[in-house]
N, C-alpha and C. Protein backbone atom coordinates (compact mmCIF):
# COMPACT_ATOMS: atom_id res chain seq x y z
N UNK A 1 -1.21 106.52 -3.65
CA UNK A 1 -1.90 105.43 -2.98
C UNK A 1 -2.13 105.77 -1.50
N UNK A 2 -1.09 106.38 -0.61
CA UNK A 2 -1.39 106.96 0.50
C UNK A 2 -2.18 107.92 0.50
N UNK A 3 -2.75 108.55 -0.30
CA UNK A 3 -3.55 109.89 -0.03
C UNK A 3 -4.99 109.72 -0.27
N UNK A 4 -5.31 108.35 -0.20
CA UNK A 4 -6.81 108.16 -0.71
C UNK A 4 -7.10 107.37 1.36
N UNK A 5 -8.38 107.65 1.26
CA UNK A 5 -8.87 107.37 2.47
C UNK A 5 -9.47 105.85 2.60
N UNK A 6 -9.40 104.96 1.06
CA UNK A 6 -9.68 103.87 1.23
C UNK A 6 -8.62 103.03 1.30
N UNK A 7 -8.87 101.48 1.97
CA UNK A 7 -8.22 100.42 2.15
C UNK A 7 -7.56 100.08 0.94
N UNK A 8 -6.12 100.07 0.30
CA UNK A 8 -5.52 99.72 -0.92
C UNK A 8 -4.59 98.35 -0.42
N UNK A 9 -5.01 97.23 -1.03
CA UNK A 9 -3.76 96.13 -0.66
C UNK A 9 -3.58 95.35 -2.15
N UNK A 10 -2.55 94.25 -1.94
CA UNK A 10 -2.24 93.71 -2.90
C UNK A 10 -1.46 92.55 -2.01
N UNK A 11 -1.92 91.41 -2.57
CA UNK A 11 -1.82 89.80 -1.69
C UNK A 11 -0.85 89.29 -2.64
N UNK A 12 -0.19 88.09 -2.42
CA UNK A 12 0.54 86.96 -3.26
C UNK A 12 -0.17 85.75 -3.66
N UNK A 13 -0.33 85.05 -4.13
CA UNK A 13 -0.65 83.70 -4.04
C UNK A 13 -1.41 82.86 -2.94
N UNK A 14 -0.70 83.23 -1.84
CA UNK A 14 -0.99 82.78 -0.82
C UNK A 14 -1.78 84.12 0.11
N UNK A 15 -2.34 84.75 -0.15
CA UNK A 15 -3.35 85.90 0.16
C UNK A 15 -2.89 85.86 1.42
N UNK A 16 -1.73 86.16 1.14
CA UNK A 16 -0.48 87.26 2.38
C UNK A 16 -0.56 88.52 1.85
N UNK A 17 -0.59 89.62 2.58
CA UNK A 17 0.09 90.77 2.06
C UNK A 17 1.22 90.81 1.46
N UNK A 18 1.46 91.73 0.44
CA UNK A 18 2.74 91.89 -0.03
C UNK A 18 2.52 93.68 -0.02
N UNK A 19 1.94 94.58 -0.19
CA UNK A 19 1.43 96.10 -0.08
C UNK A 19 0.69 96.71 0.24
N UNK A 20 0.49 97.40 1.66
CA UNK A 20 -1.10 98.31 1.42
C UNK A 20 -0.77 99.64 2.16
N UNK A 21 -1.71 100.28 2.01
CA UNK A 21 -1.20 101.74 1.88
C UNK A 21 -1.55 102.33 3.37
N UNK A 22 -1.05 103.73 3.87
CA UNK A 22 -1.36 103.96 5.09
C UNK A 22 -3.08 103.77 5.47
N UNK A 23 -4.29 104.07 4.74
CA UNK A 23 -5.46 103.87 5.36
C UNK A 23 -5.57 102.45 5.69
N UNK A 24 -5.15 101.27 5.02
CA UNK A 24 -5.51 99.88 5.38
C UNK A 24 -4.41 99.94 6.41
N UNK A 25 -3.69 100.18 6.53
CA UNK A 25 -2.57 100.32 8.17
C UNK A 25 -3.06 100.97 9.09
N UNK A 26 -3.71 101.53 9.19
CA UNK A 26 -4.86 102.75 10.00
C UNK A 26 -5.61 101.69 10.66
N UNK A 27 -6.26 101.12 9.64
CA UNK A 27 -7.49 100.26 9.95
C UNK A 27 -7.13 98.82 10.78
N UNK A 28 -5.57 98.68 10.40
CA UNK A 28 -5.37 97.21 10.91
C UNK A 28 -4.68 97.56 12.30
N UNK A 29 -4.22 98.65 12.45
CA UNK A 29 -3.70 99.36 13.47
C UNK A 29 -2.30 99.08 13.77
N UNK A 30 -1.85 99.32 12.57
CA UNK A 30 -0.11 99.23 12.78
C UNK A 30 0.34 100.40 12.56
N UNK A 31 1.32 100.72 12.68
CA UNK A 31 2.24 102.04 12.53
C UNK A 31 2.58 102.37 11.14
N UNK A 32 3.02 101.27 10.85
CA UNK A 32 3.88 101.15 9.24
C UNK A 32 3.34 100.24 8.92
N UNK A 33 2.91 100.48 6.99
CA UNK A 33 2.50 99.58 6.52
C UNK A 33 3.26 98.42 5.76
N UNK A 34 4.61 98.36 6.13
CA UNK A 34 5.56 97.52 6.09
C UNK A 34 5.46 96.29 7.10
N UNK A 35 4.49 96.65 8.29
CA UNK A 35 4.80 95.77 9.56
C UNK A 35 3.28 94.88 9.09
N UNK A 36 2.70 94.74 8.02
CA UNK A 36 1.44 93.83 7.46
C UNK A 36 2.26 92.90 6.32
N UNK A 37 3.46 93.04 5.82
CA UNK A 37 3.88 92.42 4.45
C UNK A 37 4.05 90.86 5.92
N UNK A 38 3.56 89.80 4.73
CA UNK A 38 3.87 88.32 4.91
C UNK A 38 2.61 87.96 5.50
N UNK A 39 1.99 88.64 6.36
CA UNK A 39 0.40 88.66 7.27
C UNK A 39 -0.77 88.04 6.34
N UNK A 40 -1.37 87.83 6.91
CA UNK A 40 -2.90 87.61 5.96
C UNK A 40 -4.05 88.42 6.63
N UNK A 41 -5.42 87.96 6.51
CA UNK A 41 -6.36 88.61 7.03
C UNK A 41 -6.74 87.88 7.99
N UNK A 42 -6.19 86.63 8.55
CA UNK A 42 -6.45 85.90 9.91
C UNK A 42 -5.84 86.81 11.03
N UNK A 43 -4.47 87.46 10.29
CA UNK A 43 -4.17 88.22 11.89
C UNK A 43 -4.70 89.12 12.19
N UNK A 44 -5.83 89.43 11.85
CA UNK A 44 -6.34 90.48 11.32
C UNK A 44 -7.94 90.14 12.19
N UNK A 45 -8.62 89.92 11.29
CA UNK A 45 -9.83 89.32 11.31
C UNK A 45 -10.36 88.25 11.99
N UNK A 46 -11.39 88.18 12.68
CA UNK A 46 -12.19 86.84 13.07
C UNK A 46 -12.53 85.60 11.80
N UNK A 47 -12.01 84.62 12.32
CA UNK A 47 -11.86 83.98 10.98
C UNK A 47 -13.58 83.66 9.95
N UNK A 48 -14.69 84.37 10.70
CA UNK A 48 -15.99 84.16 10.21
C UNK A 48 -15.88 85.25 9.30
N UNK A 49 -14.75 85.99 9.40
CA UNK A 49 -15.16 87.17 7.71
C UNK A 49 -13.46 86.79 7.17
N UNK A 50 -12.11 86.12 7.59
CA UNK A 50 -11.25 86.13 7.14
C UNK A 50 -10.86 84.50 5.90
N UNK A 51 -11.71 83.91 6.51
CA UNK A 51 -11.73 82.49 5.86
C UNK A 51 -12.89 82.54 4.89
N UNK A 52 -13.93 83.23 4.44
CA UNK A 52 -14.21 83.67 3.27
C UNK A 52 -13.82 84.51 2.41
N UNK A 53 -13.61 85.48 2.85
CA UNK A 53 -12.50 86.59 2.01
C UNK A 53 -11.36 85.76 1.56
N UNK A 54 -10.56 84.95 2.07
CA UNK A 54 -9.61 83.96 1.66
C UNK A 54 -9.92 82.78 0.65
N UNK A 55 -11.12 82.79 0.59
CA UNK A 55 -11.67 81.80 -0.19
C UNK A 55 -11.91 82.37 -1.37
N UNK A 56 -12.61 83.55 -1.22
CA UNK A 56 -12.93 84.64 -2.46
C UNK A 56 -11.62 84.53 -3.68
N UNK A 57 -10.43 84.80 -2.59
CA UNK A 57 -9.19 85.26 -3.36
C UNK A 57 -8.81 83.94 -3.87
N UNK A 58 -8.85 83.08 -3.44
CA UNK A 58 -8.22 82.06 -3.99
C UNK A 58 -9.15 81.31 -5.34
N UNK A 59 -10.19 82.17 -5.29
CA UNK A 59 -11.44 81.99 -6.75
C UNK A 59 -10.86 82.33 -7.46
N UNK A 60 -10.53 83.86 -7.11
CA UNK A 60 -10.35 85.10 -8.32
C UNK A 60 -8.50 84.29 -8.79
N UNK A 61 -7.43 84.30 -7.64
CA UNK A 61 -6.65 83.70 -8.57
C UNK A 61 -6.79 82.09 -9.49
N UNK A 62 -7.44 81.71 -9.30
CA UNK A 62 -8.07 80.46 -10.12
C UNK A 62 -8.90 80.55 -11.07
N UNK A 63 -9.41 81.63 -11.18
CA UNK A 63 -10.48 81.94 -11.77
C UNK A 63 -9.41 83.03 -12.98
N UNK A 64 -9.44 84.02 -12.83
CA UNK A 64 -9.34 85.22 -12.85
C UNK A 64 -10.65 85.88 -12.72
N UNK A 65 -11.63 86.01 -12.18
CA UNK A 65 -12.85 86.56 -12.17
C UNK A 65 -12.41 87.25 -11.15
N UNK A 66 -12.93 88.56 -11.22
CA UNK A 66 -12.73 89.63 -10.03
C UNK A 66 -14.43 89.96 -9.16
N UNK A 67 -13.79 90.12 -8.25
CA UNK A 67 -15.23 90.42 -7.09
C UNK A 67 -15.27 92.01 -7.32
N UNK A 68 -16.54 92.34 -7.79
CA UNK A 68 -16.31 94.07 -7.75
C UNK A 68 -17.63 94.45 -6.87
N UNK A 69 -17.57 95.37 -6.05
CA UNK A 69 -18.49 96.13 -5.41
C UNK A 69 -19.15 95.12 -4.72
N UNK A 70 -18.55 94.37 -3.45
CA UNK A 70 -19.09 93.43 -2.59
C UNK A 70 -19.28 93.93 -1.04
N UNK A 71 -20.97 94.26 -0.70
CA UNK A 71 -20.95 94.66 0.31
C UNK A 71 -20.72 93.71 1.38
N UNK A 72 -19.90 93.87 2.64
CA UNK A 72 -19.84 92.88 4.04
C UNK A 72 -19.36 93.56 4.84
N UNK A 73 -19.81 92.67 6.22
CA UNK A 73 -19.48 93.20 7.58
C UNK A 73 -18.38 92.63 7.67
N UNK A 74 -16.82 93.61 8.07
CA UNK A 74 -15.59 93.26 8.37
C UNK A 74 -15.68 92.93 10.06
N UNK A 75 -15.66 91.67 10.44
CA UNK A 75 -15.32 91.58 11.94
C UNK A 75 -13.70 91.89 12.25
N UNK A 76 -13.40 92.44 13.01
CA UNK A 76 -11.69 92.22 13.74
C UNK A 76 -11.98 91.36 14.93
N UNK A 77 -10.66 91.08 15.34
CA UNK A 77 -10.20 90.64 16.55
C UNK A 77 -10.53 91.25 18.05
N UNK A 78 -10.29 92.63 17.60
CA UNK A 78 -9.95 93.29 19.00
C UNK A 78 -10.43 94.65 18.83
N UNK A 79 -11.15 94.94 17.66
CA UNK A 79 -12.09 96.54 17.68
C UNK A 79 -13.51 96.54 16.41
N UNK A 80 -13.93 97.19 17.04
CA UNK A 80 -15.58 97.15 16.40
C UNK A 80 -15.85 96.98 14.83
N UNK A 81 -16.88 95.99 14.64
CA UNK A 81 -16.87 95.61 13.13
C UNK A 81 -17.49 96.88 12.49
N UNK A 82 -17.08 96.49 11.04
CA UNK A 82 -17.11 97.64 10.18
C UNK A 82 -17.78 97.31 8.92
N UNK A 83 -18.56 98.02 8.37
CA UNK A 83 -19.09 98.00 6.85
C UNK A 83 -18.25 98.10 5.86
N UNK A 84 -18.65 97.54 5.08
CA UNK A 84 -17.61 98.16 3.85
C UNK A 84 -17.57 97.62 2.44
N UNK A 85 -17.94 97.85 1.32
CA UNK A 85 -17.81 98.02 -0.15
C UNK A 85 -16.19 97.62 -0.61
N UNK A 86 -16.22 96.44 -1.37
CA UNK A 86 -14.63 95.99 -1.67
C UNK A 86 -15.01 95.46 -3.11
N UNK A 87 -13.86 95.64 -3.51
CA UNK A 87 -13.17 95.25 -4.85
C UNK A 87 -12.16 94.78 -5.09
N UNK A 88 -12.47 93.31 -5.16
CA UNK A 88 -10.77 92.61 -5.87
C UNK A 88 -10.71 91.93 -6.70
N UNK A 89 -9.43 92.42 -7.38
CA UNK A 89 -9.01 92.06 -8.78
C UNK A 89 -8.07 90.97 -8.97
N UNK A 90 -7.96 90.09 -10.36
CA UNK A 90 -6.64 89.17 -10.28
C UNK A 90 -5.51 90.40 -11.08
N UNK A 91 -4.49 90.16 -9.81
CA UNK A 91 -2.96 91.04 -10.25
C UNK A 91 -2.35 89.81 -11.50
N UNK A 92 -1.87 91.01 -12.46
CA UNK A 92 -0.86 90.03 -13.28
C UNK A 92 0.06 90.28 -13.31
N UNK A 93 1.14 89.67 -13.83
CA UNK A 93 2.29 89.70 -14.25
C UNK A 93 2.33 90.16 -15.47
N UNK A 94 3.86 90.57 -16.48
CA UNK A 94 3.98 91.64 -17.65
C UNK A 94 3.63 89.99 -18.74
N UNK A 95 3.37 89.08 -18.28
CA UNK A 95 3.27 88.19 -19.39
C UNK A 95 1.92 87.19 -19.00
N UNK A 96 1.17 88.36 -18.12
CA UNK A 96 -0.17 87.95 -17.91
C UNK A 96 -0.36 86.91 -17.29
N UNK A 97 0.17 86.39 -16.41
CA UNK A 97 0.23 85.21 -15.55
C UNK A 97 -0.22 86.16 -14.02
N UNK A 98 -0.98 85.70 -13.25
CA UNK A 98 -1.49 85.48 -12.23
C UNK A 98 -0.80 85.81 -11.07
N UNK A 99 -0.30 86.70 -10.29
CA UNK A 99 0.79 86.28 -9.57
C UNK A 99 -0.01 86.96 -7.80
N UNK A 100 -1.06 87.12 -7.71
CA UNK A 100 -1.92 87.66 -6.51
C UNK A 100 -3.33 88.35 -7.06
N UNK A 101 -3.75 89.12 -5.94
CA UNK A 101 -4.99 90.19 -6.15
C UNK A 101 -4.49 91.46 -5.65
N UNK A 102 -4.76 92.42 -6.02
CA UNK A 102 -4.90 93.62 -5.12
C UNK A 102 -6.39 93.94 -5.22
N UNK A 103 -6.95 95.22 -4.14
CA UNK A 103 -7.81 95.24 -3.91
C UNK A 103 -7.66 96.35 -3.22
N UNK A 104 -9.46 97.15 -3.30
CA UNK A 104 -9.89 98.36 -2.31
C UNK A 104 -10.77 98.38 -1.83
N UNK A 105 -10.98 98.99 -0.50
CA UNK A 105 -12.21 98.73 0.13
C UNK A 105 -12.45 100.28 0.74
N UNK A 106 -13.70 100.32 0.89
CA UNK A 106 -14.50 101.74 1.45
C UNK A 106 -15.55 101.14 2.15
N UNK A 107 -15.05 102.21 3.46
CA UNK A 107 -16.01 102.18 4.90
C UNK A 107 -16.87 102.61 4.71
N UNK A 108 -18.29 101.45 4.46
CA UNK A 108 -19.81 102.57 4.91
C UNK A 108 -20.56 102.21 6.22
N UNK A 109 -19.50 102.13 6.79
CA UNK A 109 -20.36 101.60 8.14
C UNK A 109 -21.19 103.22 8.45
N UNK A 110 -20.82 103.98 8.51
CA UNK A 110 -21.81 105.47 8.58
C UNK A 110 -23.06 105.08 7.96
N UNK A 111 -23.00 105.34 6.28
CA UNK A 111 -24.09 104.92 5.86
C UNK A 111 -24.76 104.00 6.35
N UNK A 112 -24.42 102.85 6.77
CA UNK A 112 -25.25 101.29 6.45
C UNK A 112 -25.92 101.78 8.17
N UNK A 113 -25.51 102.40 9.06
CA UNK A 113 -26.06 102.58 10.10
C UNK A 113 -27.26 103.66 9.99
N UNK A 114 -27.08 104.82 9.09
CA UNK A 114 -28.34 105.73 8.49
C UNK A 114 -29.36 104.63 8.25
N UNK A 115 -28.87 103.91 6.94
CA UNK A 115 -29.85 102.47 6.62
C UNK A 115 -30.82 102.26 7.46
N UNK A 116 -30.00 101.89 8.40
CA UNK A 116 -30.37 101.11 9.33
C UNK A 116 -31.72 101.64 10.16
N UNK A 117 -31.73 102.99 10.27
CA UNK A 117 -32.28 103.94 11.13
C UNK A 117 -33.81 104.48 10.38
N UNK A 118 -33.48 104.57 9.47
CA UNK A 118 -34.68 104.98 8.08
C UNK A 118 -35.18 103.44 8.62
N UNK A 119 -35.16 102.57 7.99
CA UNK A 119 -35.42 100.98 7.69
C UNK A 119 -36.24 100.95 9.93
N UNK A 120 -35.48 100.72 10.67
CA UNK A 120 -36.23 101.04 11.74
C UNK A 120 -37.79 102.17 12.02
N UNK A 121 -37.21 103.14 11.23
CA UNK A 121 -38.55 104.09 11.27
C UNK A 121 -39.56 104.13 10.64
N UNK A 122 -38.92 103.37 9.23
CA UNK A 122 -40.14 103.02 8.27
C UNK A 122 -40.99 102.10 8.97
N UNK A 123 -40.92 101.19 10.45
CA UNK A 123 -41.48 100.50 10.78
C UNK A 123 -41.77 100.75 12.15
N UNK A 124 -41.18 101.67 12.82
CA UNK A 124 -42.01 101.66 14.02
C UNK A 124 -42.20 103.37 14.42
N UNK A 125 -43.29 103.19 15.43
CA UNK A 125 -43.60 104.60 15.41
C UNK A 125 -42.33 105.18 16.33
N UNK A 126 -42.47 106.34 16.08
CA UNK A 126 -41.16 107.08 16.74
C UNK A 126 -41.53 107.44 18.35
N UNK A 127 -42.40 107.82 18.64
CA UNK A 127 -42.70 108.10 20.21
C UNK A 127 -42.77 106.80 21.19
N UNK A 128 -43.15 105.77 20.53
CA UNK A 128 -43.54 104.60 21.30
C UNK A 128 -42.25 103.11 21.08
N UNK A 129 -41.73 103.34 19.69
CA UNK A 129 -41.12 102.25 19.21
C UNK A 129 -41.88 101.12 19.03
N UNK A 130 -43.21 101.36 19.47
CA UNK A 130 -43.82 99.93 18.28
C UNK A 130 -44.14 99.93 17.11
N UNK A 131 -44.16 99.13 16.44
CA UNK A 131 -44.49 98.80 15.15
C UNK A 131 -45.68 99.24 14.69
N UNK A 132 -45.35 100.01 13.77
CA UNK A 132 -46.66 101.27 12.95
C UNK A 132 -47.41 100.39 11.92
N UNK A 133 -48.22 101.13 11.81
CA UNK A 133 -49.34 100.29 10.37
C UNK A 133 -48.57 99.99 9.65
N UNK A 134 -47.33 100.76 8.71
CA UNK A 134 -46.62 99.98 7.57
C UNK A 134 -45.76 98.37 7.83
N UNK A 135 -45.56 98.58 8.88
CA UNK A 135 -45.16 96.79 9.48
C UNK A 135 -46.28 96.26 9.06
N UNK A 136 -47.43 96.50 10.08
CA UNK A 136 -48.30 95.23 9.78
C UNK A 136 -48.72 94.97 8.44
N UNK A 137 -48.80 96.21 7.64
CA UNK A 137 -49.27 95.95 6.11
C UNK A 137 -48.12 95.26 5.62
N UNK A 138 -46.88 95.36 5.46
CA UNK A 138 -45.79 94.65 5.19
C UNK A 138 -46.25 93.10 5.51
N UNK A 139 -46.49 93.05 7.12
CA UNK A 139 -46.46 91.40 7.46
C UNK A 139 -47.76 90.52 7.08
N UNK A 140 -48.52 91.47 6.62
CA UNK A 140 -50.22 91.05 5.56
C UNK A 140 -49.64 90.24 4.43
N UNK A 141 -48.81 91.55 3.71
CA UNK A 141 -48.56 91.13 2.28
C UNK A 141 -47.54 89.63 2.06
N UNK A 142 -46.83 90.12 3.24
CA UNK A 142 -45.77 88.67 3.35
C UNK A 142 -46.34 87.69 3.82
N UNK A 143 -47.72 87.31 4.40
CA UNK A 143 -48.19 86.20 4.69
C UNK A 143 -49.07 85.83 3.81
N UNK A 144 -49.60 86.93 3.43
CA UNK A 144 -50.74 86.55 2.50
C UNK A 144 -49.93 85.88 0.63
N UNK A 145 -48.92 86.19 0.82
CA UNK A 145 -48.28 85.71 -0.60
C UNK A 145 -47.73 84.41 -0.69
N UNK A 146 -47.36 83.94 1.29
CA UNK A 146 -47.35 82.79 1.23
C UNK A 146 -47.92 81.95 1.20
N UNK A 147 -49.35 82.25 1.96
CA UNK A 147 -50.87 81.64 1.87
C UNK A 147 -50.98 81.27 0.46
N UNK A 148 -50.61 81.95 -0.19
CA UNK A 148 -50.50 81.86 -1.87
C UNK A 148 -50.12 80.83 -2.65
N UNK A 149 -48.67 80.80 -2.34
CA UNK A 149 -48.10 79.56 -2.99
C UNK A 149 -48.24 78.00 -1.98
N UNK A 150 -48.97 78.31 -0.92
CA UNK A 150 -48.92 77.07 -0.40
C UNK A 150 -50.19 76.23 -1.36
N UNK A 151 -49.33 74.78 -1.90
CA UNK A 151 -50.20 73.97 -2.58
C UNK A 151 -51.38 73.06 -1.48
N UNK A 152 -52.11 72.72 -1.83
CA UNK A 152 -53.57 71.60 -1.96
C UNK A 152 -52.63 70.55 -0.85
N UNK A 153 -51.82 70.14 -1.23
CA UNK A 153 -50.96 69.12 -0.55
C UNK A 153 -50.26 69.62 0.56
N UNK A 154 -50.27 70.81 0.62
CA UNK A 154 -49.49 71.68 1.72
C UNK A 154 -50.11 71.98 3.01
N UNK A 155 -51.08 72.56 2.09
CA UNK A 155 -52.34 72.69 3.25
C UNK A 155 -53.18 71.28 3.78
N UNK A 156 -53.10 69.98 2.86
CA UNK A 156 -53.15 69.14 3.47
C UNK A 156 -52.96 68.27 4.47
N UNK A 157 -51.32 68.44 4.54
CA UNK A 157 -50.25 67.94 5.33
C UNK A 157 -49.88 68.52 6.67
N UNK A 158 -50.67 69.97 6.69
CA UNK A 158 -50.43 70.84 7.34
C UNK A 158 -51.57 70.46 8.50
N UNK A 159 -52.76 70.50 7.75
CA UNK A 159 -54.13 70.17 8.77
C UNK A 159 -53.93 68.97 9.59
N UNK A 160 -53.66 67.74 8.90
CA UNK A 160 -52.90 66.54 9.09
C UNK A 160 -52.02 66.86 10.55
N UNK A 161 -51.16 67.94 10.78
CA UNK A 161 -50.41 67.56 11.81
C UNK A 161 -51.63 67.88 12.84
């Protein structure tokens, strides 16, 4: 479990830590990953990505439905937000009862910033940074489709103002 480069944890009930391995200790910036057991992801996190993730978990143990391959932006407290691909499962017990989640997560903040960069260029020219013909054909098609579905009554109401 220590030798993998992704985030490995495993919560209680109360989506406290109870285990996670040196990369999620890396990431939370503790020494030992002993010094996260009892914690949650509030001490952790800005509560705009820790109070959904908390909500998530408290589905999956109610649920048992597991979240698999969920992309989001991890905010922290006190160092730069991060991308990242997560998966969590409901943990059981040997008599199949419910007793937390564990879970893994992988950093694509690299990737999602490539993304990001393609997706910028596909739209503006590179010497100037304005917006190249494929924007405006983009912002044709997206207006013109709304022109589309606007009804008789729409366009009525509309002239009207």
């Amino acid at each position: 479990m220590n030798n993998i480069p992704d985030s490995i944890f495993f919560k209680d009930l109360n989506s406290r830590f109870i285990l996670i391995n040196k990369a999620c200790a890396e990431k939370f910036g503790v020494e030992n990953p002993v010094e996260a057991v009892g914690k949650t992801d509030f001490d952790y996190f800005r509560k705009e990505y820790a109070r959904p993730a908390c909500e998530d978990e408290q589905e999956i143990i109610k649920t048992g439905k597991p979240i698999i391959g969920f992309g989001e932006k991890e905010t922290f407290k006190d160092k730069a937000n991060r991308w990242t691909y997560t998966t969590k499962m409901p943990w059981y017990d040997e008599d199949r009862n419910i007793i937390g989640i564990f879970g893994i997560t992988r950093d694509i903040t690299d990737r999602k910033k490539v993304e990001e960069k393609v997706e910028y260029l596909s739209f503006h020219d590179t010497l100037t940074g304005l917006y190249n013909r494929a924007y405006f054909e983009e912002e044709l098609k997206r207006i013109w489709t709304l022109r589309a579905t606007l009804t008789i009554s729409d366009m009525t109401s509309f002239l009207e103002k």
